[in-house]
PDB file of N, CA and C in Angstrom:
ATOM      1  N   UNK A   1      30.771-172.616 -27.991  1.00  0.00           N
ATOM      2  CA  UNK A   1      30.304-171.253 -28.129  1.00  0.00           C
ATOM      3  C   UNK A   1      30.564-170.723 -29.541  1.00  0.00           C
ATOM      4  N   UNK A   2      32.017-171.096 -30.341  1.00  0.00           N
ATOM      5  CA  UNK A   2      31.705-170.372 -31.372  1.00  0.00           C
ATOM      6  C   UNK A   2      31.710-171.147 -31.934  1.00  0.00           C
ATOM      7  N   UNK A   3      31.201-172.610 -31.606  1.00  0.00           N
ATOM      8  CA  UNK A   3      30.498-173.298 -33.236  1.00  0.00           C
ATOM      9  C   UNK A   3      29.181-172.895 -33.266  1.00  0.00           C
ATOM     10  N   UNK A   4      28.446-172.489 -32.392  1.00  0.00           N
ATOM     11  CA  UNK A   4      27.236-171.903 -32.063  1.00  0.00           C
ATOM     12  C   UNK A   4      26.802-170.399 -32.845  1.00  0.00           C
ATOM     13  N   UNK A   5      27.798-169.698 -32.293  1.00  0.00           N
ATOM     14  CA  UNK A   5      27.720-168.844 -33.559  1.00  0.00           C
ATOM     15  C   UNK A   5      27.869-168.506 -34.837  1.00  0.00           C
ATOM     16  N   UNK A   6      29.074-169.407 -35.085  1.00  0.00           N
ATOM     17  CA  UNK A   6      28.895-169.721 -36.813  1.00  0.00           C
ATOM     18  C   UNK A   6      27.755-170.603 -37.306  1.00  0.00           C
ATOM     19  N   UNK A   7      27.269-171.311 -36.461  1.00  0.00           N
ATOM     20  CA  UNK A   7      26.116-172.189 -37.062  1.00  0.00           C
ATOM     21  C   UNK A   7      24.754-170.874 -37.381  1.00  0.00           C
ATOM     22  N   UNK A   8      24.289-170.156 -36.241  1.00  0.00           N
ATOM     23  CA  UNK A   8      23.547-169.361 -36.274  1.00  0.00           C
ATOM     24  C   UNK A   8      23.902-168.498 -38.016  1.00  0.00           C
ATOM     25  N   UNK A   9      25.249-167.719 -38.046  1.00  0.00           N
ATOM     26  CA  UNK A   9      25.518-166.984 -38.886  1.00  0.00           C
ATOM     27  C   UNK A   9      25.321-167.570 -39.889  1.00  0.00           C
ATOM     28  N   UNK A  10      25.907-169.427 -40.062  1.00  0.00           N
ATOM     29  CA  UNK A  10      25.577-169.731 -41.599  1.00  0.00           C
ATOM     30  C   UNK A  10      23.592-170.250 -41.774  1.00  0.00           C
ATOM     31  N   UNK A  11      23.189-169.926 -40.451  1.00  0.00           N
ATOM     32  CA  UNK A  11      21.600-169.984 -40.782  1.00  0.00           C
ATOM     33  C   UNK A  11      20.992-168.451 -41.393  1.00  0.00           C
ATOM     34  N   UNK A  12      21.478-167.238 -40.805  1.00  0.00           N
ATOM     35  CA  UNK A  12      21.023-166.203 -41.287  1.00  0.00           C
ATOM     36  C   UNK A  12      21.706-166.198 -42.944  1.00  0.00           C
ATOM     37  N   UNK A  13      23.201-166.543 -43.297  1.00  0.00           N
ATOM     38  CA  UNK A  13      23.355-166.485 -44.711  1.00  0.00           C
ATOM     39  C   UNK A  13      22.567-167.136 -45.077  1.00  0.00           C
ATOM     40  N   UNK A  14      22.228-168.314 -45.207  1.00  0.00           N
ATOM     41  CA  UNK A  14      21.223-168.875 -46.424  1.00  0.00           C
ATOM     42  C   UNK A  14      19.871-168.685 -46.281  1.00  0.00           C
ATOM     43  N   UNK A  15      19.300-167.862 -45.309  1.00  0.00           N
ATOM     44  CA  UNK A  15      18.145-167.097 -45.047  1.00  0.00           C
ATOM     45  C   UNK A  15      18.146-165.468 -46.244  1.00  0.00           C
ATOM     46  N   UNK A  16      19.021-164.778 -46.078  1.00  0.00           N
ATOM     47  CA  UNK A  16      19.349-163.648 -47.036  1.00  0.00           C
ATOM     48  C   UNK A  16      19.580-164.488 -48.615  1.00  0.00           C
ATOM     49  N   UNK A  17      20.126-166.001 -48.552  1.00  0.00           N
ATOM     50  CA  UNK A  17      20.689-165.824 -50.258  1.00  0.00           C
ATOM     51  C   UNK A  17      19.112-165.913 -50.728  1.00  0.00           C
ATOM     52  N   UNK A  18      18.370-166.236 -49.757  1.00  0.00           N
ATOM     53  CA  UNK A  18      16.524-166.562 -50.566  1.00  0.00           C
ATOM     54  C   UNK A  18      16.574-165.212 -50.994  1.00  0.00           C
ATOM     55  N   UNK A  19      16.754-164.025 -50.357  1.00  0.00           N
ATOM     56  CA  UNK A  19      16.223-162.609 -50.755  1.00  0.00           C
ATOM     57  C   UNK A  19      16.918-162.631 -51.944  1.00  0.00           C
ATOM     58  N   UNK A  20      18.196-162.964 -51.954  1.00  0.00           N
ATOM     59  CA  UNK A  20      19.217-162.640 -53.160  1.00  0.00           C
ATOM     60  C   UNK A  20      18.266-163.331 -54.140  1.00  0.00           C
ATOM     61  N   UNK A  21      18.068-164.727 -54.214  1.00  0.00           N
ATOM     62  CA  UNK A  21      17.540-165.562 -55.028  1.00  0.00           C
ATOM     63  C   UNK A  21      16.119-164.561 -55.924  1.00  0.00           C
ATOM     64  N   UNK A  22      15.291-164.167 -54.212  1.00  0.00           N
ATOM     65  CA  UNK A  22      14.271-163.403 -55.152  1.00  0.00           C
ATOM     66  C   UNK A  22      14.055-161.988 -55.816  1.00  0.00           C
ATOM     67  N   UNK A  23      15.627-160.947 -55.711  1.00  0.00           N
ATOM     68  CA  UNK A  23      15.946-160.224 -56.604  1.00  0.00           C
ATOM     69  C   UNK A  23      16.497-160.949 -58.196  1.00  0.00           C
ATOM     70  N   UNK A  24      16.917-161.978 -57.974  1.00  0.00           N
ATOM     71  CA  UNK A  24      17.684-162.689 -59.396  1.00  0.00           C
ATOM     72  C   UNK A  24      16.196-162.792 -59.788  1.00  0.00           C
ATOM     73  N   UNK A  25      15.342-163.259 -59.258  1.00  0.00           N
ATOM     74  CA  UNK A  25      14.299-163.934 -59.958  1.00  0.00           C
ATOM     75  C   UNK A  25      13.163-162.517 -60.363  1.00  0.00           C
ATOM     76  N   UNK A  26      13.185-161.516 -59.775  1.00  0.00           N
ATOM     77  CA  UNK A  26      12.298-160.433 -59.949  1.00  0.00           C
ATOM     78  C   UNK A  26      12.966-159.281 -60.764  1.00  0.00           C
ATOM     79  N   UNK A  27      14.009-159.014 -60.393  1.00  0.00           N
ATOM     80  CA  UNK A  27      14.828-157.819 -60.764  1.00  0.00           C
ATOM     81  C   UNK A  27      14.828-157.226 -62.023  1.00  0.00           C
ATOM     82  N   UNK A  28      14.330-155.978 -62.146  1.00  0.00           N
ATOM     83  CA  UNK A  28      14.079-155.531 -63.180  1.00  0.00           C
ATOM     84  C   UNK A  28      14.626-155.304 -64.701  1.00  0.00           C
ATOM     85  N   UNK A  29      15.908-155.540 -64.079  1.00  0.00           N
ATOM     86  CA  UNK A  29      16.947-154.903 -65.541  1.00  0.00           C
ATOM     87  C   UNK A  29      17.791-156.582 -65.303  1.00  0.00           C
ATOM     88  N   UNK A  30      18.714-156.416 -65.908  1.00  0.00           N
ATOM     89  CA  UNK A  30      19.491-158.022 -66.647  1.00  0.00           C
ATOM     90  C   UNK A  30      20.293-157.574 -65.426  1.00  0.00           C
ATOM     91  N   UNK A  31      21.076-156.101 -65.073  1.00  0.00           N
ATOM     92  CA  UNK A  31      22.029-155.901 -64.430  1.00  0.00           C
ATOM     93  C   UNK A  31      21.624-156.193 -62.896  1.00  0.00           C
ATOM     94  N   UNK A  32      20.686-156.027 -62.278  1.00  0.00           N
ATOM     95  CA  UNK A  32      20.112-156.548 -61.211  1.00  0.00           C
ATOM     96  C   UNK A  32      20.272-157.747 -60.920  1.00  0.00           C
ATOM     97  N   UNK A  33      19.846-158.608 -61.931  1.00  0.00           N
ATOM     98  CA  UNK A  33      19.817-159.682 -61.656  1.00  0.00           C
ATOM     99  C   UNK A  33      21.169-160.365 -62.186  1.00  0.00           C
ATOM    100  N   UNK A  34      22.232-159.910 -62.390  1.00  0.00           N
ATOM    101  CA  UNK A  34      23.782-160.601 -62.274  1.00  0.00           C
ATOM    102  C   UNK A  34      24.362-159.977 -60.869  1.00  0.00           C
ATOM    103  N   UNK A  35      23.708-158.818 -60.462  1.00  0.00           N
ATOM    104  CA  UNK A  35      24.364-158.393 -58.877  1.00  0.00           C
ATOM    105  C   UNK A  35      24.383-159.682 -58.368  1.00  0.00           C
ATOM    106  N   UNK A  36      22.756-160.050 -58.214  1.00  0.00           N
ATOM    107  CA  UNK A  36      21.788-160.251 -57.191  1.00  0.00           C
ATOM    108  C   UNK A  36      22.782-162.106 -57.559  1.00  0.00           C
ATOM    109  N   UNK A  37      22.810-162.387 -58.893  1.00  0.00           N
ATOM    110  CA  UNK A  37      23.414-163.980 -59.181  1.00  0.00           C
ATOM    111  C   UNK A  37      24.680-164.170 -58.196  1.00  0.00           C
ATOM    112  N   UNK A  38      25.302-162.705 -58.254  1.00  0.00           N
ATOM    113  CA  UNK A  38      27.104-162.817 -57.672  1.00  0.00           C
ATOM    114  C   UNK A  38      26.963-162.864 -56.256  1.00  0.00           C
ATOM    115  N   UNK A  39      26.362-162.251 -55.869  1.00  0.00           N
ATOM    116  CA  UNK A  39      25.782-162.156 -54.442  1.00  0.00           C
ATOM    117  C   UNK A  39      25.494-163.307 -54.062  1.00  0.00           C
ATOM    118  N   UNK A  40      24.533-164.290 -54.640  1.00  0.00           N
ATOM    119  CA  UNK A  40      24.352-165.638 -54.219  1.00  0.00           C
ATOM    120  C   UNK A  40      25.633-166.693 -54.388  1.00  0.00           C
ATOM    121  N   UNK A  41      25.880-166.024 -55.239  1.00  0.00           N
ATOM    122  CA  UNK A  41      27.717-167.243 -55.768  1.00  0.00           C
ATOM    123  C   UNK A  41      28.424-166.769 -53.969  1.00  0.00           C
ATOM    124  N   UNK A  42      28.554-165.020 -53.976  1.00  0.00           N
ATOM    125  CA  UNK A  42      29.754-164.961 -52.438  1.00  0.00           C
ATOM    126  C   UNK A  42      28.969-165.777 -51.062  1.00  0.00           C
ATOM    127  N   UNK A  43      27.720-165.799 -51.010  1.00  0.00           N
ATOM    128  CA  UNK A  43      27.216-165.977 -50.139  1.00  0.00           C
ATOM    129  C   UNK A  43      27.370-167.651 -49.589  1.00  0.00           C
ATOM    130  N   UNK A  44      27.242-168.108 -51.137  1.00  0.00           N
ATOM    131  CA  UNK A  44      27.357-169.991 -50.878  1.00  0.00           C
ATOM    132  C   UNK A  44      28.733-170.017 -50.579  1.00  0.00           C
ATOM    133  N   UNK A  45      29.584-169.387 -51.131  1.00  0.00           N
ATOM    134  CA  UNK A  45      30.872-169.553 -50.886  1.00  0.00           C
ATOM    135  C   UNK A  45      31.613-169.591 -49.350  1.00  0.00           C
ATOM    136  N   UNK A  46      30.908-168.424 -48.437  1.00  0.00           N
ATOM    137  CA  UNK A  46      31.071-168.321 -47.447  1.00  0.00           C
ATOM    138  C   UNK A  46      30.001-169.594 -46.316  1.00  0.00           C
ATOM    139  N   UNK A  47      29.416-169.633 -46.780  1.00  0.00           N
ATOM    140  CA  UNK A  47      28.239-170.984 -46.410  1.00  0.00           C
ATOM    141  C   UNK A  47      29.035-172.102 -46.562  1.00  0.00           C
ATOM    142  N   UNK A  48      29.959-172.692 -47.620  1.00  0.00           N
ATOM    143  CA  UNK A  48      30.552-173.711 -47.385  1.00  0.00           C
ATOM    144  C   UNK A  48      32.014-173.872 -46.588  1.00  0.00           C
ATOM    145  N   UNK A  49      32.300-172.163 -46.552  1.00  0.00           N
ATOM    146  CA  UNK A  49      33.853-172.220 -45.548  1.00  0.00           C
ATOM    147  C   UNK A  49      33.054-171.932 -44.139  1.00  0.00           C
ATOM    148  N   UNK A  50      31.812-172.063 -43.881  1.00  0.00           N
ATOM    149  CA  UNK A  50      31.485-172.440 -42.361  1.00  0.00           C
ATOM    150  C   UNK A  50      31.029-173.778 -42.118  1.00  0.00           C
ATOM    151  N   UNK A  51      30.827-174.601 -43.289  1.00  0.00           N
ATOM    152  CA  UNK A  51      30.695-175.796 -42.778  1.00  0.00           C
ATOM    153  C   UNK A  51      31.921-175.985 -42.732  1.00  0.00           C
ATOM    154  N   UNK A  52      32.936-176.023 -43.632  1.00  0.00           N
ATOM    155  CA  UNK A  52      34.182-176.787 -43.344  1.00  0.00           C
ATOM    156  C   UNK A  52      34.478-176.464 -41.868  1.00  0.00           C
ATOM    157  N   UNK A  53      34.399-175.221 -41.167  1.00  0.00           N
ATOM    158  CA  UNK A  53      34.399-174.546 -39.689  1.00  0.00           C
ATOM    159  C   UNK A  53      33.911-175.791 -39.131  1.00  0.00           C
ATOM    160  N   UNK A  54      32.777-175.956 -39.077  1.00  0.00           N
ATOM    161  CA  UNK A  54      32.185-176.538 -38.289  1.00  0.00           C
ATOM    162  C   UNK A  54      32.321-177.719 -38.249  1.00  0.00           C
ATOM    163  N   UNK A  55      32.696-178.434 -39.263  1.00  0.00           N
ATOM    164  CA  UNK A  55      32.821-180.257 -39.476  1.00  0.00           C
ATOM    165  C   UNK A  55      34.031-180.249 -39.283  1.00  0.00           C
ATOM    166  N   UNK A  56      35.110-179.810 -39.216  1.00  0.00           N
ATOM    167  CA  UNK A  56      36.464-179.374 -39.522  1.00  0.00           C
ATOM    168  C   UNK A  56      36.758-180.710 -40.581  1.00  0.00           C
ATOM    169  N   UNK A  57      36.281-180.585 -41.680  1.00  0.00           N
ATOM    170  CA  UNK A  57      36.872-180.848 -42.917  1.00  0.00           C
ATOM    171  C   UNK A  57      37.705-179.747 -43.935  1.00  0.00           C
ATOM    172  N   UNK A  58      38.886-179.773 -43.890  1.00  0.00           N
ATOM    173  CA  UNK A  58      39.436-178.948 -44.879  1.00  0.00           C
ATOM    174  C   UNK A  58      39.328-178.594 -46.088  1.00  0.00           C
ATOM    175  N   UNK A  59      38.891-180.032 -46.609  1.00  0.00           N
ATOM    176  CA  UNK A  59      38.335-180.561 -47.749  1.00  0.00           C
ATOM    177  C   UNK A  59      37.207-179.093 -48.433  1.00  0.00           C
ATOM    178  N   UNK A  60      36.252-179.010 -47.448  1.00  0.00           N
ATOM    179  CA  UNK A  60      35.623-178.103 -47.793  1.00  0.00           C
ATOM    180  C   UNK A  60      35.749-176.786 -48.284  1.00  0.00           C
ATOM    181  N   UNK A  61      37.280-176.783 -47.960  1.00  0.00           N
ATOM    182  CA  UNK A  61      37.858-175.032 -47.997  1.00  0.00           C
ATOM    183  C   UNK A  61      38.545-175.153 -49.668  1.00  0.00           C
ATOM    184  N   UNK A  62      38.873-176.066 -49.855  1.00  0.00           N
ATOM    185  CA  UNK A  62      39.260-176.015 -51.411  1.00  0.00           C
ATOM    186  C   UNK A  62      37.779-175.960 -52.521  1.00  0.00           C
ATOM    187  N   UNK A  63      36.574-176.506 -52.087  1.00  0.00           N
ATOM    188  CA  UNK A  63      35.733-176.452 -52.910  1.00  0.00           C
ATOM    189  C   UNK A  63      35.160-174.791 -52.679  1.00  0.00           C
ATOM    190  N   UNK A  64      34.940-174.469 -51.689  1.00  0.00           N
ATOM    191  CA  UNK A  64      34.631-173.149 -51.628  1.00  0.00           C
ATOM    192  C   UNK A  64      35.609-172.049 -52.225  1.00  0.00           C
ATOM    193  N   UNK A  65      37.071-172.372 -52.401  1.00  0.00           N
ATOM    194  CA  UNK A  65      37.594-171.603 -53.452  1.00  0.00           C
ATOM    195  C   UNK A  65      37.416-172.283 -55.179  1.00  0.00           C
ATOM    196  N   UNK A  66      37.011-173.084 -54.946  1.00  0.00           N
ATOM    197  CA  UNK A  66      36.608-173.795 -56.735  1.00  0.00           C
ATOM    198  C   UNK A  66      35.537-172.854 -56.968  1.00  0.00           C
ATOM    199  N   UNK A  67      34.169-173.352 -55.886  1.00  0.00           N
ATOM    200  CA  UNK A  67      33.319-172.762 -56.298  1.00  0.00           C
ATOM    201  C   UNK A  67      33.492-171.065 -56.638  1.00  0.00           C
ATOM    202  N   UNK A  68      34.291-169.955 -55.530  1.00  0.00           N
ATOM    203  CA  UNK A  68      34.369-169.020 -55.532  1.00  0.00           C
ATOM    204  C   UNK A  68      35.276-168.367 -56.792  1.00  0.00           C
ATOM    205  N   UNK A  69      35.952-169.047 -57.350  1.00  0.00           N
ATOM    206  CA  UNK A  69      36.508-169.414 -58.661  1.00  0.00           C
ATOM    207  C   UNK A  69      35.799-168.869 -60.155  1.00  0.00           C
ATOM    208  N   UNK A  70      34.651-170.323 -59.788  1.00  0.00           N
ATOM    209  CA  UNK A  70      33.140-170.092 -60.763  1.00  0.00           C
ATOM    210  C   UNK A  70      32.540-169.371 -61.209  1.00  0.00           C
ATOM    211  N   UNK A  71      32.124-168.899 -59.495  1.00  0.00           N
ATOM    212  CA  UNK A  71      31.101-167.639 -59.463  1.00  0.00           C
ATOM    213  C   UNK A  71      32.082-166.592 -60.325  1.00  0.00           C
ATOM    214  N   UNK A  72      33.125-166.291 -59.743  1.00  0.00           N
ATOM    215  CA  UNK A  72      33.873-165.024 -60.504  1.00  0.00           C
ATOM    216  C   UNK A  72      34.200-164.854 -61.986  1.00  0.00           C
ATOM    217  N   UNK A  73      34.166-166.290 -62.952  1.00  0.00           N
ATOM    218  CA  UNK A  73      34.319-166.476 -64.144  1.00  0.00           C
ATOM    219  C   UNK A  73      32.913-166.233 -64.515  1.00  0.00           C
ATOM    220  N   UNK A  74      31.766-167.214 -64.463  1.00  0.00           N
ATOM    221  CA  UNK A  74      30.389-166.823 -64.654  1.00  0.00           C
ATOM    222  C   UNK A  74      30.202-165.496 -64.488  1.00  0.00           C
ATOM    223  N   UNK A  75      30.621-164.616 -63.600  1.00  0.00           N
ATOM    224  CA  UNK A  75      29.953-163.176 -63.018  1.00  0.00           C
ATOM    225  C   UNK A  75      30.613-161.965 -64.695  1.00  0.00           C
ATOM    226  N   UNK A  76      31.815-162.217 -64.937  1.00  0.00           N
ATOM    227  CA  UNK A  76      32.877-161.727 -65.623  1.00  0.00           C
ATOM    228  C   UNK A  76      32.570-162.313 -67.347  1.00  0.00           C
ATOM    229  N   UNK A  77      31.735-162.974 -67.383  1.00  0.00           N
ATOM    230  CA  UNK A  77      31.195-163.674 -68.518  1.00  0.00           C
ATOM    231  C   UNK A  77      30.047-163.375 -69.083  1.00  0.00           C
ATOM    232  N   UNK A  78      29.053-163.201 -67.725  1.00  0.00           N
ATOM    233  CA  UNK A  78      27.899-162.296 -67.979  1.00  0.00           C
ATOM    234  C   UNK A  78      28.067-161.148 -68.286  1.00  0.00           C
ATOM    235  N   UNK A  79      28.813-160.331 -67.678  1.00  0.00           N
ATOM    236  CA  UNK A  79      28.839-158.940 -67.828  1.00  0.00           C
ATOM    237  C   UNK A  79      29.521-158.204 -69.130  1.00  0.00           C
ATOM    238  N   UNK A  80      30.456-159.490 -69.740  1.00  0.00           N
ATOM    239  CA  UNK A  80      31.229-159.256 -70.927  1.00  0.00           C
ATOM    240  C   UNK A  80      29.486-159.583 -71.795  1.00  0.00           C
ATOM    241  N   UNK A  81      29.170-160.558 -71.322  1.00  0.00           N
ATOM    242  CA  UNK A  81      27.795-160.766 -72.685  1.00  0.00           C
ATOM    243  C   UNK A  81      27.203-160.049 -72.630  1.00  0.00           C
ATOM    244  N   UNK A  82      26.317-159.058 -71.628  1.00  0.00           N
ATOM    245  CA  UNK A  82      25.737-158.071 -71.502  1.00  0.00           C
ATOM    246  C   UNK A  82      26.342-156.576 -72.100  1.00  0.00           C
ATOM    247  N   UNK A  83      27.031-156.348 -72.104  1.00  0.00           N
ATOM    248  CA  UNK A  83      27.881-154.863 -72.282  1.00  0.00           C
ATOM    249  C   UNK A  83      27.771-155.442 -74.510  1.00  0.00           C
ATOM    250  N   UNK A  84      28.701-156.568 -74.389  1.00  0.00           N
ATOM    251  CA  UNK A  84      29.029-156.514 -75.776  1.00  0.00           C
ATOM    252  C   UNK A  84      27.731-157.303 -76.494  1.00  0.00           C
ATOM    253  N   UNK A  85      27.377-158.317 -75.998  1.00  0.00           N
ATOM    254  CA  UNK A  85      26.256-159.561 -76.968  1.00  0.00           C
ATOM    255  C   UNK A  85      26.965-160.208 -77.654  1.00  0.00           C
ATOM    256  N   UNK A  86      27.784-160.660 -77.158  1.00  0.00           N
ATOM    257  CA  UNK A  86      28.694-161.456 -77.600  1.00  0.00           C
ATOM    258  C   UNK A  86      30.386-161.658 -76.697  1.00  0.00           C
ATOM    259  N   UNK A  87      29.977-163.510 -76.475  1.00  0.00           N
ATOM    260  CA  UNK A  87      31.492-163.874 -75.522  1.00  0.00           C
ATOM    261  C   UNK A  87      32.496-163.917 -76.253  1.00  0.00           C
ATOM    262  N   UNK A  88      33.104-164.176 -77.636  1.00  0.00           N
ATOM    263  CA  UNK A  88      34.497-164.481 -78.698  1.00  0.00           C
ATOM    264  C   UNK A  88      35.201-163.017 -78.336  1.00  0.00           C
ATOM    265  N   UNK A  89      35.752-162.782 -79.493  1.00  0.00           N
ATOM    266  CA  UNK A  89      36.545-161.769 -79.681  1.00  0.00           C
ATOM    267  C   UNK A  89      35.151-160.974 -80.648  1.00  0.00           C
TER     268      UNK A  89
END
């Protein structure tokens, strides 16, 4: 029963990251489309701590904090390049 429902739930997440995907890809301003990027970074993130759920590989739960890691450096990288135009000092 509740591998059933996490399976369902991680079918509706990667159903929404397409929407996310097609604000990154449409979105009008730069800032839209780094929401819309971070949004897809939390979303996979949570997508791979339900497979680990479901396969019960643990394994999986360390890459989903690597990845969730990523996303948060990339997200924090963009937004420094955007604000300033430039990543150094």
């Amino acid at each position: 029963m509740i591998e059933t429902a996490v399976l369902i739930s991680t079918i509706i997440l990667v159903l929404l990251t397409f929407v996310g995907l097609y604000r990154a890809i449409v979105g009008p301003t730069a800032e839209d489309r780094i929401v819309a990027i971070n949004m897809i970074s939390t979303k996979v993130t949570v997508i791979i701590a339900m497979i680990a759920l479901i396969t019960s590989q643990v394994l999986y739960v360390d890459v989903a904090l690597v990845y969730a890691l990523l996303g948060f450096i990339a997200t924090i990288g963009l937004a420094k390049l955007l604000l300033k135009g430039k990543l150094g000092k």
